[in-house]
PDB file of N, CA and C in Angstrom:
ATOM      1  N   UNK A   1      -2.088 -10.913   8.037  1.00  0.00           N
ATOM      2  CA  UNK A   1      -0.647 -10.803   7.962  1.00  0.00           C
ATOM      3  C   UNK A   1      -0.139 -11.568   6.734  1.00  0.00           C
ATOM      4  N   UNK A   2       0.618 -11.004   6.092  1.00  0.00           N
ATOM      5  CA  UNK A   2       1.534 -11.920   4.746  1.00  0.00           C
ATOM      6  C   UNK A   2       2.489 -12.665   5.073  1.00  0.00           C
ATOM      7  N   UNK A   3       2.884 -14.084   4.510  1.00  0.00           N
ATOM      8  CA  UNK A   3       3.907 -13.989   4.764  1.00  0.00           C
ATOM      9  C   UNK A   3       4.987 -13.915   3.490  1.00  0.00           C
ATOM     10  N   UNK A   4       6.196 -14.315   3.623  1.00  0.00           N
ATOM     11  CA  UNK A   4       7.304 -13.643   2.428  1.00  0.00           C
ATOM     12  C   UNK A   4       6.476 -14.254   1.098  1.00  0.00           C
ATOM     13  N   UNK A   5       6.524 -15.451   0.605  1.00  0.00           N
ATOM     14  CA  UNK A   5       5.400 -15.866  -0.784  1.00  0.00           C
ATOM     15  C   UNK A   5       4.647 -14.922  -0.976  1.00  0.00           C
ATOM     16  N   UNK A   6       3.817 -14.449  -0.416  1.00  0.00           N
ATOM     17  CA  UNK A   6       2.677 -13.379  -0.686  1.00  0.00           C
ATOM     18  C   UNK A   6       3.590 -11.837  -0.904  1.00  0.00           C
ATOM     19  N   UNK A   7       3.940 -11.396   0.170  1.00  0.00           N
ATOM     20  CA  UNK A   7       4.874 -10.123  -0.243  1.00  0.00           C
ATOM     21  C   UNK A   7       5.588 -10.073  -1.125  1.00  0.00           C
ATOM     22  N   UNK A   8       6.047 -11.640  -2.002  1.00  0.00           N
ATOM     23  CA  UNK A   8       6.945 -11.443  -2.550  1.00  0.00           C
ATOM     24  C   UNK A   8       5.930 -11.121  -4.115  1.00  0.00           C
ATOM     25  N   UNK A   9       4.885 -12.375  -3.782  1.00  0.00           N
ATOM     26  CA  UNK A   9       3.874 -11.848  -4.974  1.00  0.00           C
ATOM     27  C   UNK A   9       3.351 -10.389  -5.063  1.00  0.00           C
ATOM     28  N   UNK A  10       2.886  -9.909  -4.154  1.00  0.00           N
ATOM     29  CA  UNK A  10       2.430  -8.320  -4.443  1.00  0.00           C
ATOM     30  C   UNK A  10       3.672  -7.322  -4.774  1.00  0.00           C
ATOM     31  N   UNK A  11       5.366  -7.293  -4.673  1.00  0.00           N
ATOM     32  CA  UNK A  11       6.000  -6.792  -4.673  1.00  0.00           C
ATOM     33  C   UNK A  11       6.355  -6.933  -6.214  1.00  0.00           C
ATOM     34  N   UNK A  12       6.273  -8.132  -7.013  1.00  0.00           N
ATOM     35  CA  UNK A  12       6.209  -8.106  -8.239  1.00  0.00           C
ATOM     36  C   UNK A  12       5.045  -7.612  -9.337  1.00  0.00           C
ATOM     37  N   UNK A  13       3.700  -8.004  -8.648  1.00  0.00           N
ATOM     38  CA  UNK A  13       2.336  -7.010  -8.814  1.00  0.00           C
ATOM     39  C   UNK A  13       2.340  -5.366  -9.121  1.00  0.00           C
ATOM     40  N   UNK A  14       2.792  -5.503  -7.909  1.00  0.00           N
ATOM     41  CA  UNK A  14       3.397  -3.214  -7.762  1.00  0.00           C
ATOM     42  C   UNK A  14       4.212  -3.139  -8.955  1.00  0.00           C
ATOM     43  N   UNK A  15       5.205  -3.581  -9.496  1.00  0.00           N
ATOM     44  CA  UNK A  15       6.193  -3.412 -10.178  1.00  0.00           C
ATOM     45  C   UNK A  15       5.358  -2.685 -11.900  1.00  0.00           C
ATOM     46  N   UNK A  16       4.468  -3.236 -12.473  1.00  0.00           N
ATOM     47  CA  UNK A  16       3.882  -3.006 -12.944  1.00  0.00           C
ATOM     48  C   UNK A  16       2.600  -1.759 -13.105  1.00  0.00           C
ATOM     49  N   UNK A  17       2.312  -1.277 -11.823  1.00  0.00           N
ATOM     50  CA  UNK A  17       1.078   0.027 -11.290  1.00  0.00           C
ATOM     51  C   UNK A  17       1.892   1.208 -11.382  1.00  0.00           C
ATOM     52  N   UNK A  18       1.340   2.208 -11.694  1.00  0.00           N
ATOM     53  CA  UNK A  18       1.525   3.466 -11.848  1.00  0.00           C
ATOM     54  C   UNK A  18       1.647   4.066 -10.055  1.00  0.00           C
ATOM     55  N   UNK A  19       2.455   5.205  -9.644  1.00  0.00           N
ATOM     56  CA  UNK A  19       2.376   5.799  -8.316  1.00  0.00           C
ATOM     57  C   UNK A  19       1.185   6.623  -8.332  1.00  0.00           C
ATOM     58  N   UNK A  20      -0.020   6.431  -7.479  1.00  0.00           N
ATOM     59  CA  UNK A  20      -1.265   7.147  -7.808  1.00  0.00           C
ATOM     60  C   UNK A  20      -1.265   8.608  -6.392  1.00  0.00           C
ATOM     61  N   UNK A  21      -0.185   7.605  -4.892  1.00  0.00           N
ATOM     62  CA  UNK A  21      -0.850   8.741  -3.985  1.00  0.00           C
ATOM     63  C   UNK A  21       0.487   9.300  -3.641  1.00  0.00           C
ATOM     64  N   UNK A  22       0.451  10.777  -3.453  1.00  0.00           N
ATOM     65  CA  UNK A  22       1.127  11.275  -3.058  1.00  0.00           C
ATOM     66  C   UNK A  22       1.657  12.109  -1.642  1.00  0.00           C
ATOM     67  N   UNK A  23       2.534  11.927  -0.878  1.00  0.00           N
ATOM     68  CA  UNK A  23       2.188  12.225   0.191  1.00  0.00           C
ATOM     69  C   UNK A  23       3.121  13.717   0.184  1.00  0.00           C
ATOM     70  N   UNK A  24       2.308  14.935   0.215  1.00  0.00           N
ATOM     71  CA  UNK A  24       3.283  16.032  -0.143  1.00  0.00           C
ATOM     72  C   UNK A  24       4.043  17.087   1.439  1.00  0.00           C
ATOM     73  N   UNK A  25       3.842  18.431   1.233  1.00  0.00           N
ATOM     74  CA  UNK A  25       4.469  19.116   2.398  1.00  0.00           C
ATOM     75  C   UNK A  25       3.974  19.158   3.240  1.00  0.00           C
ATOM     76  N   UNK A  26       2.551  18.934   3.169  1.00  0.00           N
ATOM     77  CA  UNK A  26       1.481  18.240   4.597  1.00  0.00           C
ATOM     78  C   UNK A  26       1.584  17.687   5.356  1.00  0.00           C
ATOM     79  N   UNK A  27       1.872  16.834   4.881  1.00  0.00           N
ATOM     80  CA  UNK A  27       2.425  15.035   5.294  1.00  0.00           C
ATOM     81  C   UNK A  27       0.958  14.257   5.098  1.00  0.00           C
ATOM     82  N   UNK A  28       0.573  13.356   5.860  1.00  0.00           N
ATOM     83  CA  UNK A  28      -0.677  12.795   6.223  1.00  0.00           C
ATOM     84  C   UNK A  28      -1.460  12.950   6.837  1.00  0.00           C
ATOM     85  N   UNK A  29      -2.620  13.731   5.776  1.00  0.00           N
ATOM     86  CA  UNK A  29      -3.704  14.270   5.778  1.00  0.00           C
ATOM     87  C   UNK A  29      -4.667  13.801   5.650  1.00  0.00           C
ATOM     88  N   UNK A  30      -6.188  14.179   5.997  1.00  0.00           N
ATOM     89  CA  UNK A  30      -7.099  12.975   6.244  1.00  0.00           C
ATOM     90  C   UNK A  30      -7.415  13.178   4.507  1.00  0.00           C
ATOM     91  N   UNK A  31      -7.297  13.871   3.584  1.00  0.00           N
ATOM     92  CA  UNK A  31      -7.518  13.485   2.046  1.00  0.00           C
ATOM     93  C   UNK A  31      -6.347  12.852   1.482  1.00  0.00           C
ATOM     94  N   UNK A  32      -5.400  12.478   2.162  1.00  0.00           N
ATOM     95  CA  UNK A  32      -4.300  11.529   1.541  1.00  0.00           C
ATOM     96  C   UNK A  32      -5.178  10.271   1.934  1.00  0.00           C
ATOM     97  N   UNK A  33      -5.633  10.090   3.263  1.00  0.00           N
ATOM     98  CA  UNK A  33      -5.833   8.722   3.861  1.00  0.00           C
ATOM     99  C   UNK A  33      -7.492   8.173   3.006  1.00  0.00           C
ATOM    100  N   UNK A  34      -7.863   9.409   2.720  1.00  0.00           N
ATOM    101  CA  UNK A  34      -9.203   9.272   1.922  1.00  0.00           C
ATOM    102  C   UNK A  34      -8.782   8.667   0.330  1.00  0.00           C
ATOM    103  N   UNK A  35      -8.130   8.923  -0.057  1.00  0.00           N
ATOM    104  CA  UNK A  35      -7.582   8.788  -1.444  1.00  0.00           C
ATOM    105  C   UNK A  35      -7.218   7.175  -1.143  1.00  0.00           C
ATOM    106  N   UNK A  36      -5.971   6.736  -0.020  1.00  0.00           N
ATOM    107  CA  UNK A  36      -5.632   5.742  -0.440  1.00  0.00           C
ATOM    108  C   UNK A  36      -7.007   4.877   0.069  1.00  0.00           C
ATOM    109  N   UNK A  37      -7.921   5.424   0.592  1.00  0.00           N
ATOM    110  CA  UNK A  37      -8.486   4.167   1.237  1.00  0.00           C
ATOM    111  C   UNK A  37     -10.198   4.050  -0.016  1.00  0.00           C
ATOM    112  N   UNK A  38     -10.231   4.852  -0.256  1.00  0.00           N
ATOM    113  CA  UNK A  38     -10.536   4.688  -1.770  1.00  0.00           C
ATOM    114  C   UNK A  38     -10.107   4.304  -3.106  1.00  0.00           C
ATOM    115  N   UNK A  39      -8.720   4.115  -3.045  1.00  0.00           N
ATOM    116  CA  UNK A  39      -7.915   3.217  -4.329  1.00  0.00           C
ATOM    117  C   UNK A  39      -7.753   1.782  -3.607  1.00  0.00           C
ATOM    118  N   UNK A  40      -7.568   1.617  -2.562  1.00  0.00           N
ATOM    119  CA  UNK A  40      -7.515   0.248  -1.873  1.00  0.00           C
ATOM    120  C   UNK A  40      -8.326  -0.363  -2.260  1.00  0.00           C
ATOM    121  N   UNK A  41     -10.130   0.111  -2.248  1.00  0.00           N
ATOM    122  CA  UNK A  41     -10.954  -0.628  -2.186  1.00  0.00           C
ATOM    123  C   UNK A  41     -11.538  -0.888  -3.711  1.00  0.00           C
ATOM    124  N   UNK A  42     -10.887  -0.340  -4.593  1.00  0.00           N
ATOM    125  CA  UNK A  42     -10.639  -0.456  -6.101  1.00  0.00           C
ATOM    126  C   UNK A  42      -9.862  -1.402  -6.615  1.00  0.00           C
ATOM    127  N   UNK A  43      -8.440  -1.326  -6.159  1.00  0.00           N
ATOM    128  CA  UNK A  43      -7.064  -1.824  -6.478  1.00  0.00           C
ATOM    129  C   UNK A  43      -6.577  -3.199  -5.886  1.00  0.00           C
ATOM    130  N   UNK A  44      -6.969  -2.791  -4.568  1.00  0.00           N
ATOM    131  CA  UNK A  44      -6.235  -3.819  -3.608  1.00  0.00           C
ATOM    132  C   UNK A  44      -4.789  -3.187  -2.945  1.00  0.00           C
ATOM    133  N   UNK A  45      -4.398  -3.138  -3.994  1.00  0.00           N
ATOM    134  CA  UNK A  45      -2.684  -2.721  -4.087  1.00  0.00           C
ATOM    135  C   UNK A  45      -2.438  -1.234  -4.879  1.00  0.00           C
ATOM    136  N   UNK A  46      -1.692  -0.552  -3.975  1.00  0.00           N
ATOM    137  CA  UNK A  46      -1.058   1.146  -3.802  1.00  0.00           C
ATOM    138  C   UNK A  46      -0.156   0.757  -4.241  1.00  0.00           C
ATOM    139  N   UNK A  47       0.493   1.989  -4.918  1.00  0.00           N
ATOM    140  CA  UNK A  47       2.025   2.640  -4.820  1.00  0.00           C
ATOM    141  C   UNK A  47       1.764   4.031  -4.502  1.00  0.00           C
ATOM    142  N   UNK A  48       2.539   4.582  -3.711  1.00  0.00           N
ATOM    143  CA  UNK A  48       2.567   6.121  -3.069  1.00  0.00           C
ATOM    144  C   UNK A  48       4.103   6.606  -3.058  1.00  0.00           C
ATOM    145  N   UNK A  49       3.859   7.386  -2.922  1.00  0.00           N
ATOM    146  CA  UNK A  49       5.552   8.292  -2.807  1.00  0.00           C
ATOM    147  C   UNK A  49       5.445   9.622  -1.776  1.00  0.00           C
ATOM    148  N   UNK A  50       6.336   9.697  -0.857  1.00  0.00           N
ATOM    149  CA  UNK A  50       6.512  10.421   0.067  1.00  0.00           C
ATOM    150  C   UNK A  50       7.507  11.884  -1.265  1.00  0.00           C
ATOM    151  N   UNK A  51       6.936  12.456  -1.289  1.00  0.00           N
ATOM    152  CA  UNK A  51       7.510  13.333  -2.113  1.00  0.00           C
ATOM    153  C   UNK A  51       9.133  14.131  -0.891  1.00  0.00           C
ATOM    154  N   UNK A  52       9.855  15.125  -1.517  1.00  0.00           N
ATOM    155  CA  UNK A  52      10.977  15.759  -1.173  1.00  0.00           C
ATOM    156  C   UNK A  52      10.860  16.722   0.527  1.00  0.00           C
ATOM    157  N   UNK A  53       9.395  17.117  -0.021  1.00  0.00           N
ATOM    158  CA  UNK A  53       9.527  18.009   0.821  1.00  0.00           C
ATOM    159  C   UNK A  53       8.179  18.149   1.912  1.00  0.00           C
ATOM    160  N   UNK A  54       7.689  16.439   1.738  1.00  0.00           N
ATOM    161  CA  UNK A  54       7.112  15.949   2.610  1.00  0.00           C
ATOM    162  C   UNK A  54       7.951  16.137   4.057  1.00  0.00           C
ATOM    163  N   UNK A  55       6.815  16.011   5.323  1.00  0.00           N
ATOM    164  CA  UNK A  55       7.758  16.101   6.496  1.00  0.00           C
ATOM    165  C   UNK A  55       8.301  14.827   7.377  1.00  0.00           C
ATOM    166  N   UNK A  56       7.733  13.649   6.776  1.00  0.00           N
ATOM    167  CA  UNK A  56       7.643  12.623   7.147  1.00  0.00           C
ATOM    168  C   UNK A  56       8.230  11.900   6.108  1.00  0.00           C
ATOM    169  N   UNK A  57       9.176  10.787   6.581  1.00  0.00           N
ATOM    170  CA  UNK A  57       9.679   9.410   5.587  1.00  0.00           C
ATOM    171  C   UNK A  57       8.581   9.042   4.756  1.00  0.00           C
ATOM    172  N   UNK A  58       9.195   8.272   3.616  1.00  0.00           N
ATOM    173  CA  UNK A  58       8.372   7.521   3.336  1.00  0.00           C
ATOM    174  C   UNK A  58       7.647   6.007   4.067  1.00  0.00           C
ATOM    175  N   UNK A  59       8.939   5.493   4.971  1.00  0.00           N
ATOM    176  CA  UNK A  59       8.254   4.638   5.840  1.00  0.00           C
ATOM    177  C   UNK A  59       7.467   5.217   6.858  1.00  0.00           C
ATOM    178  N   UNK A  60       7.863   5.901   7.196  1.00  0.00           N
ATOM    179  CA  UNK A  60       6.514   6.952   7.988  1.00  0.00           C
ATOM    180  C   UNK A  60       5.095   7.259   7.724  1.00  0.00           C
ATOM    181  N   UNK A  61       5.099   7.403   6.753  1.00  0.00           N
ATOM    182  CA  UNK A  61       4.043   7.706   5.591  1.00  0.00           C
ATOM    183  C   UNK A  61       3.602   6.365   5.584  1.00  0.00           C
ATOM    184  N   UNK A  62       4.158   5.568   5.255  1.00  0.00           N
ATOM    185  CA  UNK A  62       3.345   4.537   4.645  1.00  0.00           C
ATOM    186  C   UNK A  62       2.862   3.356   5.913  1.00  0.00           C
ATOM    187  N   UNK A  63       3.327   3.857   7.228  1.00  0.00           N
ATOM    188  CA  UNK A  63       3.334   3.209   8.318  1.00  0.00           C
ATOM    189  C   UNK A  63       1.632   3.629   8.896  1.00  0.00           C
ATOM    190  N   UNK A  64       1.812   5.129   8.724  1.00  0.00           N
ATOM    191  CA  UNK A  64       0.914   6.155   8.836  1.00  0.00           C
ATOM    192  C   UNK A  64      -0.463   5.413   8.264  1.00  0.00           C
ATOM    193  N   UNK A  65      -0.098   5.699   7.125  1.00  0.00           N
ATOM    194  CA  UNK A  65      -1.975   5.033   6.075  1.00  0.00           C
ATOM    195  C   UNK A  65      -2.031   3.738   6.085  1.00  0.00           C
ATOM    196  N   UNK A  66      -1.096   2.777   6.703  1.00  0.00           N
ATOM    197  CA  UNK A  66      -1.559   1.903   6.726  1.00  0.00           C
ATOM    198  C   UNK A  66      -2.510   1.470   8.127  1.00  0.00           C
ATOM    199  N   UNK A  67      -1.608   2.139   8.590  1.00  0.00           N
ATOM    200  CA  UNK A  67      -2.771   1.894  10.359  1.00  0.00           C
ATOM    201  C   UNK A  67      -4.063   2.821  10.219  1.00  0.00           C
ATOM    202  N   UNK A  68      -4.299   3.680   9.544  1.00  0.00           N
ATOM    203  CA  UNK A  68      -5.547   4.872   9.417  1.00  0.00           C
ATOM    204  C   UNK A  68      -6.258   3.430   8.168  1.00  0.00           C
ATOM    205  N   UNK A  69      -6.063   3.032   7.014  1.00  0.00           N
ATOM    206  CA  UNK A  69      -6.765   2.322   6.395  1.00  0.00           C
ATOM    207  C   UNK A  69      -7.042   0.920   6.905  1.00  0.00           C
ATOM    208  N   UNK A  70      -6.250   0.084   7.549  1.00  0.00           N
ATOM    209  CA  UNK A  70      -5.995  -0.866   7.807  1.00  0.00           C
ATOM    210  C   UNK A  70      -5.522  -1.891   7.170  1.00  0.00           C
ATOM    211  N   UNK A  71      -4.730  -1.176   6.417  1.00  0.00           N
ATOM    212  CA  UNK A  71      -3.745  -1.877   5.189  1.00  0.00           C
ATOM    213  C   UNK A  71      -2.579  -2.330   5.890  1.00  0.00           C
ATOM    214  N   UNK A  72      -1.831  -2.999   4.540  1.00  0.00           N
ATOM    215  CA  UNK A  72      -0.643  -3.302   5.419  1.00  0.00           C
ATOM    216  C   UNK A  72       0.561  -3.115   4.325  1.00  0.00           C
ATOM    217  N   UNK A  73       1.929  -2.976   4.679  1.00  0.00           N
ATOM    218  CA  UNK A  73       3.303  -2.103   3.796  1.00  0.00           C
ATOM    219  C   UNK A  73       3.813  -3.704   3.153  1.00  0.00           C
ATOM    220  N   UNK A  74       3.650  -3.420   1.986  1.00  0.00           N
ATOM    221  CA  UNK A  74       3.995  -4.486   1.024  1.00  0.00           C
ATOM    222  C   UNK A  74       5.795  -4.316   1.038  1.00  0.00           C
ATOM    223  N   UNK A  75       6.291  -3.139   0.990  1.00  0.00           N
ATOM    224  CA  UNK A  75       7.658  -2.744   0.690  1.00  0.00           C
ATOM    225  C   UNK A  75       7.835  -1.159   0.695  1.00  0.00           C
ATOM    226  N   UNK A  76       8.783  -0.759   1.281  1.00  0.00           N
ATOM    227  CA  UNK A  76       9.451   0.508   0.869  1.00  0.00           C
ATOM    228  C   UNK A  76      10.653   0.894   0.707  1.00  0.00           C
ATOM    229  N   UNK A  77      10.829   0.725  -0.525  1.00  0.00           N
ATOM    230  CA  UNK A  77      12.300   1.069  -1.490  1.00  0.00           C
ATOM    231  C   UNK A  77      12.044   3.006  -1.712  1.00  0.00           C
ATOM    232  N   UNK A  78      13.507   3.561  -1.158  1.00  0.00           N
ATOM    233  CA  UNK A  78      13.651   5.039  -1.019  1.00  0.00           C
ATOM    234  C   UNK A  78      12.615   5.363  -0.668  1.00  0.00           C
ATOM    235  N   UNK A  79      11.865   6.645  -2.067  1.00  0.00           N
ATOM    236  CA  UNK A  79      10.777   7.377  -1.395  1.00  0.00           C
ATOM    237  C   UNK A  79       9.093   6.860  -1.514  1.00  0.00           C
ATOM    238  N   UNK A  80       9.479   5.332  -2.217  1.00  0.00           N
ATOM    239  CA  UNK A  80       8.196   4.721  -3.059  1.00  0.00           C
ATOM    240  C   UNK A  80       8.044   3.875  -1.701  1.00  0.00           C
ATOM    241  N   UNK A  81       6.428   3.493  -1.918  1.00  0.00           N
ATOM    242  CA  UNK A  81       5.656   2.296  -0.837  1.00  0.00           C
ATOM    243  C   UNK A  81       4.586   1.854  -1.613  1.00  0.00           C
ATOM    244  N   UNK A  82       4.809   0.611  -1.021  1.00  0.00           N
ATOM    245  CA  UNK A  82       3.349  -0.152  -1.455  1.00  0.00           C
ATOM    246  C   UNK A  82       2.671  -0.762  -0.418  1.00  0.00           C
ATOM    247  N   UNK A  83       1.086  -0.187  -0.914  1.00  0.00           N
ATOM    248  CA  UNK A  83       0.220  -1.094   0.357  1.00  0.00           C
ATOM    249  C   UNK A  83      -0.622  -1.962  -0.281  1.00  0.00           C
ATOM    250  N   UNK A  84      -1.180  -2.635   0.687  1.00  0.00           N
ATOM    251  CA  UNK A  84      -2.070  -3.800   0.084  1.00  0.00           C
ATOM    252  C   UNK A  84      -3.316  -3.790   1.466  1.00  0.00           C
ATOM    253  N   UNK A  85      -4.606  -4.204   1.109  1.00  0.00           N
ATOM    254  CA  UNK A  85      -5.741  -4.408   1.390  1.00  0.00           C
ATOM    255  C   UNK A  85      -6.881  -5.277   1.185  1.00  0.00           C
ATOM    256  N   UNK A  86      -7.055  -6.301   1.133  1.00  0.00           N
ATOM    257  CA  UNK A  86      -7.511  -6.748   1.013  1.00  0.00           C
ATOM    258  C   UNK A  86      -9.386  -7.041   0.436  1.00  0.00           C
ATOM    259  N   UNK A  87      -9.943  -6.975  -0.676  1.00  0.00           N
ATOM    260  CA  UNK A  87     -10.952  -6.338  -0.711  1.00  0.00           C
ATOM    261  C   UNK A  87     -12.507  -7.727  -0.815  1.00  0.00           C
ATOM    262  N   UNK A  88     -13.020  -7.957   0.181  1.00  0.00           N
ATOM    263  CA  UNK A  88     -13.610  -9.640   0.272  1.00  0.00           C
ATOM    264  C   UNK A  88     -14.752  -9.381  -0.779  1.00  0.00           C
ATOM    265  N   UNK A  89     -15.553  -8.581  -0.884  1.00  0.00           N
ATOM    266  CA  UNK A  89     -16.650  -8.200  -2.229  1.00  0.00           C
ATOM    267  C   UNK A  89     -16.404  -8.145  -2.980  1.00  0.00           C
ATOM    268  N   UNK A  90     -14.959  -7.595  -3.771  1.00  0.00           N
ATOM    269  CA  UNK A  90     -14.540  -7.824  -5.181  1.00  0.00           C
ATOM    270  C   UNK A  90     -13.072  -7.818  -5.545  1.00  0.00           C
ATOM    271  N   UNK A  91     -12.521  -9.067  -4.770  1.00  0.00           N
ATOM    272  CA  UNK A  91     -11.011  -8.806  -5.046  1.00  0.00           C
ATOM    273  C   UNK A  91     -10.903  -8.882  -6.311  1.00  0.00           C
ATOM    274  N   UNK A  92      -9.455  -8.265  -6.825  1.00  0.00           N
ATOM    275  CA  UNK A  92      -9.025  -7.737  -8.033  1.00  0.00           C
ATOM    276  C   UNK A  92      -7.826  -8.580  -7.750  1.00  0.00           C
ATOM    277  N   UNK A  93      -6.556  -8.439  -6.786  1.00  0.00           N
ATOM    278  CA  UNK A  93      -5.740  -9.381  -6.061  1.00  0.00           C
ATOM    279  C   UNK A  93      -5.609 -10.593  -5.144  1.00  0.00           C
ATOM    280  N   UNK A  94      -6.317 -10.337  -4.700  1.00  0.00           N
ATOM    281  CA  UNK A  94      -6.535 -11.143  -3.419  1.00  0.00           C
ATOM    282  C   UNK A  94      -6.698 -12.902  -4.155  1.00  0.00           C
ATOM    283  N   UNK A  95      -7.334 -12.987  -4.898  1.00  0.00           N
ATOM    284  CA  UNK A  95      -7.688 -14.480  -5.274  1.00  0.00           C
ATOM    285  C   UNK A  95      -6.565 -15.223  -6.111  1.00  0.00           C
ATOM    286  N   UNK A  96      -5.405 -14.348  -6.512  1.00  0.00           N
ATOM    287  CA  UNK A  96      -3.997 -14.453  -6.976  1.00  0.00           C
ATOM    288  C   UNK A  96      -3.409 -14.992  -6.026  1.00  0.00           C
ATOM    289  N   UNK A  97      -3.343 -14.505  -5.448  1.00  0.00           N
ATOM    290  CA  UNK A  97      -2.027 -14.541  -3.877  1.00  0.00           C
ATOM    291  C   UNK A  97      -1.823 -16.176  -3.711  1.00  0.00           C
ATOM    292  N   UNK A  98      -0.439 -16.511  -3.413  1.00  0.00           N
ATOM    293  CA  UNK A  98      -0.559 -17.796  -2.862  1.00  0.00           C
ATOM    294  C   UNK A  98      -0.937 -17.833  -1.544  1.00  0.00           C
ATOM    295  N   UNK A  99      -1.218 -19.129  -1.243  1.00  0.00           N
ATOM    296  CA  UNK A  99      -2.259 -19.415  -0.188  1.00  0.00           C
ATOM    297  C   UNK A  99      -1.173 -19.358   1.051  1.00  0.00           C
ATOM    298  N   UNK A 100      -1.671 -19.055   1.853  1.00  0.00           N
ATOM    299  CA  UNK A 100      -0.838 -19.437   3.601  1.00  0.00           C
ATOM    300  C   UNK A 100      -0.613 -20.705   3.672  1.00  0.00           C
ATOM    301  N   UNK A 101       0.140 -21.587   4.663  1.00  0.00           N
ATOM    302  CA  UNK A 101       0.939 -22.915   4.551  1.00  0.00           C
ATOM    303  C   UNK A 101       0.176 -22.516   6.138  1.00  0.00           C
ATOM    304  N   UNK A 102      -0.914 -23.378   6.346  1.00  0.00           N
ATOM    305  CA  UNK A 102      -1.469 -23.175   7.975  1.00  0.00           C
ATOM    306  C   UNK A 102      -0.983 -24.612   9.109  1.00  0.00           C
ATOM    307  N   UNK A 103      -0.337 -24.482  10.061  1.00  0.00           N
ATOM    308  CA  UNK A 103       0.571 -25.373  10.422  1.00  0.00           C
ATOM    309  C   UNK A 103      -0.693 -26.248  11.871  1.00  0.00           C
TER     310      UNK A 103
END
């Protein structure tokens, strides 16, 4: 689980990445969930877009691949989302992040 420090770091992270997955008139399909869960384990961190005439929100969508990958929703502004994943063999993000405050 993140808490706001961390979301707030990956939300400035995303800001910078290109939108790679698209979620189209299908909706969420097991080659959408294949795609993101193959850039996850590359990236760390998604941007996706629920396109127009998708049948599902974009929080839908991104609610969707995150429970099928086991990611989790960094943010979703309109039709854009970002996920994040964590990758322990070769983070790319993960060793950025500020640390949890463990009480």
């Amino acid at each position: 689980m993140l808490n706001s420090k961390q979301r707030a770091f990956l939300r400035g992270q995303a800001n910078t990445i290109d939108t790679i997955l698209y979620v189209g008139k299908s909706g969420v399909i097991d080659t959408v969930i294949a795609q993101a869960e193959d850039a996850l384990r590359v990236r760390e961190i998604i941007k996706g877009k629920a396109l127009e005439a998708a049948p599902v929100s974009s929080r839908e969508a991104a609610e969707m691949i995150a429970e099928k990958t086991g990611s989790e929703v960094v943010q979703v502004i309109g039709r854009c989302f970002v996920l994040y994943k964590r990758n322990g063999e070769n983070p790319v993000v993960s060793d950025k992040l500020p640390k949890s405050k463990k009480k």
